[in-house]
N, C-alpha and C. Protein backbone atom coordinates (compact mmCIF):
# COMPACT_ATOMS: atom_id res chain seq x y z
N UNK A 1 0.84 -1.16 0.00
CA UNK A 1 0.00 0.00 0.00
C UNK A 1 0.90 1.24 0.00
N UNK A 2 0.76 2.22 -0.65
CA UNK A 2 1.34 3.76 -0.81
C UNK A 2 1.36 4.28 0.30
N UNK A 3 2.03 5.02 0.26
CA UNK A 3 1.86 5.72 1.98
C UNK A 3 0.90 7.23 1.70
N UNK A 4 0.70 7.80 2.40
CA UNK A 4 -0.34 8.67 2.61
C UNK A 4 0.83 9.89 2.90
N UNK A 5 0.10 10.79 1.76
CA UNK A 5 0.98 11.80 1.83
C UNK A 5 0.54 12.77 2.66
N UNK A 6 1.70 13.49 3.07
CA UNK A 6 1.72 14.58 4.48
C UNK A 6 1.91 16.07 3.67
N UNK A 7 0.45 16.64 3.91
CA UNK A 7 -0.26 18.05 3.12
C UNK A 7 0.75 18.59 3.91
N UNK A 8 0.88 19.72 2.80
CA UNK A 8 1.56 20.85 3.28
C UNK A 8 1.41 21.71 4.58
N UNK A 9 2.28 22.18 5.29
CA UNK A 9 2.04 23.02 6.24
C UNK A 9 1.44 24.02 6.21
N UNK A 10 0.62 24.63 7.09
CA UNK A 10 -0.54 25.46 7.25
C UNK A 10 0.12 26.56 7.99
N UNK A 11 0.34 27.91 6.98
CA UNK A 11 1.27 29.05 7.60
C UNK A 11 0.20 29.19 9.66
N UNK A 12 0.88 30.14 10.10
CA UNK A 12 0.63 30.24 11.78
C UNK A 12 0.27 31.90 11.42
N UNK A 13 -1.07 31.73 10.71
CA UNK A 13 -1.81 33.83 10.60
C UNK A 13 -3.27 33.50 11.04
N UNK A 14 -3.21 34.69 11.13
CA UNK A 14 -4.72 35.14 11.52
C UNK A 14 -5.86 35.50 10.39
N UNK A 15 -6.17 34.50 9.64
CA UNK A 15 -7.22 35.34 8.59
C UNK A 15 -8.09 36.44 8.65
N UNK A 16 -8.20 37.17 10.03
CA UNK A 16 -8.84 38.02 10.58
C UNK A 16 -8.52 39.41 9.61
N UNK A 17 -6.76 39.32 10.47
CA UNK A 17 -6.08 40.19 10.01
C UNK A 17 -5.83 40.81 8.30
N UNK A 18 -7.04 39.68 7.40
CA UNK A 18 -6.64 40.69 5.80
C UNK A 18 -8.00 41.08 5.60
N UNK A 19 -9.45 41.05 6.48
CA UNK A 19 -10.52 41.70 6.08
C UNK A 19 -10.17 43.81 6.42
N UNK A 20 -10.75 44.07 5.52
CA UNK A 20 -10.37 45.72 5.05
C UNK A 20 -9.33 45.92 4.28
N UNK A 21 -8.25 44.95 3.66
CA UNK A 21 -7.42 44.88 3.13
C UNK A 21 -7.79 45.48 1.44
N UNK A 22 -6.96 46.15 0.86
CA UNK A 22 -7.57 45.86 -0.92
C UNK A 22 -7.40 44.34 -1.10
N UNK A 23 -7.91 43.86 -2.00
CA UNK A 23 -7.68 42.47 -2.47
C UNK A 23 -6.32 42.56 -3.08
N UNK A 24 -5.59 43.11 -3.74
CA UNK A 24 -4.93 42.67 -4.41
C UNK A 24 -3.30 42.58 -3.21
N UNK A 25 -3.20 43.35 -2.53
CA UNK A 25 -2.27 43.79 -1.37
C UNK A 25 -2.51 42.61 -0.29
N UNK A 26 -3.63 42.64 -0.14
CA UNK A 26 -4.33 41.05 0.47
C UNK A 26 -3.89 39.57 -0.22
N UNK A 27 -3.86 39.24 -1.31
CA UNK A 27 -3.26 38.01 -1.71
C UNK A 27 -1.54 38.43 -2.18
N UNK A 28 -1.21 39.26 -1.98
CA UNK A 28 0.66 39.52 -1.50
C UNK A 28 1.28 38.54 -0.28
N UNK A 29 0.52 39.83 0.54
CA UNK A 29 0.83 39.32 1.66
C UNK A 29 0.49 37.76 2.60
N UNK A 30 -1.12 37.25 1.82
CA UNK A 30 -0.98 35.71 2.18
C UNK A 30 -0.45 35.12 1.68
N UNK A 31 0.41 35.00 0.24
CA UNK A 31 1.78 34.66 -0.45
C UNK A 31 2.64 34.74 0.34
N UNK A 32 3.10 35.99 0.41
CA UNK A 32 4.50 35.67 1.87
C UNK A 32 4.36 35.42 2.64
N UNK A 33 3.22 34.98 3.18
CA UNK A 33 3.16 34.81 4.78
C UNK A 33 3.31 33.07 4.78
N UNK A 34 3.45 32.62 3.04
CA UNK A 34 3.60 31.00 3.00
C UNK A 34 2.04 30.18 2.82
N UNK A 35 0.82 31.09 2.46
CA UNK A 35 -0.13 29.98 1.84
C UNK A 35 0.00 29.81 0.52
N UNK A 36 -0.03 28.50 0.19
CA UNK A 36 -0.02 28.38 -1.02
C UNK A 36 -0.90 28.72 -2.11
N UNK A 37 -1.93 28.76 -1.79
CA UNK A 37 -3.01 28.56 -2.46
C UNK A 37 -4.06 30.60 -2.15
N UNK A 38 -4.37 31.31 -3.02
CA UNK A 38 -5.10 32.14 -2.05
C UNK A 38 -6.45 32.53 -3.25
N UNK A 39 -7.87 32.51 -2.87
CA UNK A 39 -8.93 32.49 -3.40
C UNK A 39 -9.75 33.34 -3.40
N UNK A 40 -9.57 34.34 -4.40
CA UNK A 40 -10.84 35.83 -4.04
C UNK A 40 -11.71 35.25 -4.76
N UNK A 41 -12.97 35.67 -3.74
CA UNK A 41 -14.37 35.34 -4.40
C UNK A 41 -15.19 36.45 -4.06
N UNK A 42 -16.73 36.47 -5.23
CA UNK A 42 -17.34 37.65 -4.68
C UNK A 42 -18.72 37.03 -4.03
N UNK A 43 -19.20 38.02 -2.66
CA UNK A 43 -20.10 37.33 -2.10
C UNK A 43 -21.36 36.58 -2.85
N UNK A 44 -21.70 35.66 -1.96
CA UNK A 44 -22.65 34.85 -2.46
C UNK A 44 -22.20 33.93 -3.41
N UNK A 45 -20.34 33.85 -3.45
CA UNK A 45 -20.23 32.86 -4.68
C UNK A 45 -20.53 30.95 -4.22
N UNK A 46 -20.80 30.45 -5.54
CA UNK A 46 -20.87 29.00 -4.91
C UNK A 46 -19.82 28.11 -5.23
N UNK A 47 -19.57 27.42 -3.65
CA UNK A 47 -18.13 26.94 -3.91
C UNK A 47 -18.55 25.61 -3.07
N UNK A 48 -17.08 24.74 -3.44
CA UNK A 48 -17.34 23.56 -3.04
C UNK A 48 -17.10 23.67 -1.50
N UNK A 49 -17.29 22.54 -0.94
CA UNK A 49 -17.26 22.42 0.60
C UNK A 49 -15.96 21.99 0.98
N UNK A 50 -15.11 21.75 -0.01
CA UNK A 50 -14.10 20.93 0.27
C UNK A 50 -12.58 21.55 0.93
N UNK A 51 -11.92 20.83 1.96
CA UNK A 51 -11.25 21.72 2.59
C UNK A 51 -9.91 21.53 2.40
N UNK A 52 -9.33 22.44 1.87
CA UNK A 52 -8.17 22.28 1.21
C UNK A 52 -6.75 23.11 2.19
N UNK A 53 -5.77 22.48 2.64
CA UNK A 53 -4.71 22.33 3.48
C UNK A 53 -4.26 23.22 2.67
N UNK A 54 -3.44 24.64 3.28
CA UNK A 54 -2.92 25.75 2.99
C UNK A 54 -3.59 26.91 1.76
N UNK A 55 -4.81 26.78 1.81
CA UNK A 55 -5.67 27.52 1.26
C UNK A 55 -6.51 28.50 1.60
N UNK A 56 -5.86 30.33 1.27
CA UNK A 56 -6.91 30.85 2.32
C UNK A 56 -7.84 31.55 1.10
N UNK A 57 -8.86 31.94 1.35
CA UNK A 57 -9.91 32.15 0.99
C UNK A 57 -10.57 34.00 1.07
N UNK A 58 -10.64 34.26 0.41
CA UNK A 58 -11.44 36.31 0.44
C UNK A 58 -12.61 36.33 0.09
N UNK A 59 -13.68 36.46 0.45
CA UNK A 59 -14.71 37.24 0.15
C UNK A 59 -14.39 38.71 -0.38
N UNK A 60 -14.32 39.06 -1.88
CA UNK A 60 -14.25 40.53 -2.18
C UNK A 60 -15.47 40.91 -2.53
N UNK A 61 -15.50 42.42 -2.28
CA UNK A 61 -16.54 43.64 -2.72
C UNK A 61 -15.78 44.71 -2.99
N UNK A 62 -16.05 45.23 -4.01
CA UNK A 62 -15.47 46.48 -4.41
C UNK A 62 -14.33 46.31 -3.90
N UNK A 63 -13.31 45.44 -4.20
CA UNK A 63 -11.79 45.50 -4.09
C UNK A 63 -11.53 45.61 -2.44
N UNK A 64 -11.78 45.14 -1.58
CA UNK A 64 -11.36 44.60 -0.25
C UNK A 64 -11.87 43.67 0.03
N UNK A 65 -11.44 43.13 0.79
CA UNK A 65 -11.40 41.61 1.43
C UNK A 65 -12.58 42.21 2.78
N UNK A 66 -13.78 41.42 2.42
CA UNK A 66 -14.73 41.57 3.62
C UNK A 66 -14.77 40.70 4.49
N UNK A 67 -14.51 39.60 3.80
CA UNK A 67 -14.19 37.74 4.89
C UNK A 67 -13.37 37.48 4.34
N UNK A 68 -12.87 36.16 5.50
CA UNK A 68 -11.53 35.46 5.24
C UNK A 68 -11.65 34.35 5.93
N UNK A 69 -11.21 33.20 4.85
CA UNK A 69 -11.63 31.63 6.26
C UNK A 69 -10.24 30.95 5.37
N UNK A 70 -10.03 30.11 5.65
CA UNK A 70 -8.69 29.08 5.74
C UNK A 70 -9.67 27.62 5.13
N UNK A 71 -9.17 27.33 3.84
CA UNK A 71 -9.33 25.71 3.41
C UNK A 71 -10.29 25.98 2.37
């Protein structure tokens, strides 16, 4: 049997900290801060449920980040 691979590490931030952000200054800085993955969406978008290891996530409106969740 294969062994089971070990997901990437999950940077140590506060997703708190990029709501009021512009979006675009907002997925910079969750780049350097080491997520791999970073996802602007606009509210009400439909997305899967699925939770993805080093992936953070934006709710944008008019170019800032209103929410922010991890996966």
């Amino acid at each position: 049997m294969a062994p089971v691979p070990t997901p990437p590490a999950q940077p140590d931030d506060a997703p708190a900290s990029y709501v009021g952000l512009d979006a675009a200054g907002a997925e910079q800085l969750a780049r350097e801060r080491g997520w791999s993955t970073v996802r602007s969406l606009p509210p009400g978008a439909i997305i899967t449920m699925e939770y993805r290891q080093g992936r953070l996530n934006f709710e944008v409106e008019d170019g800032r980040v209103n929410r922010c969740w991890q996966g």
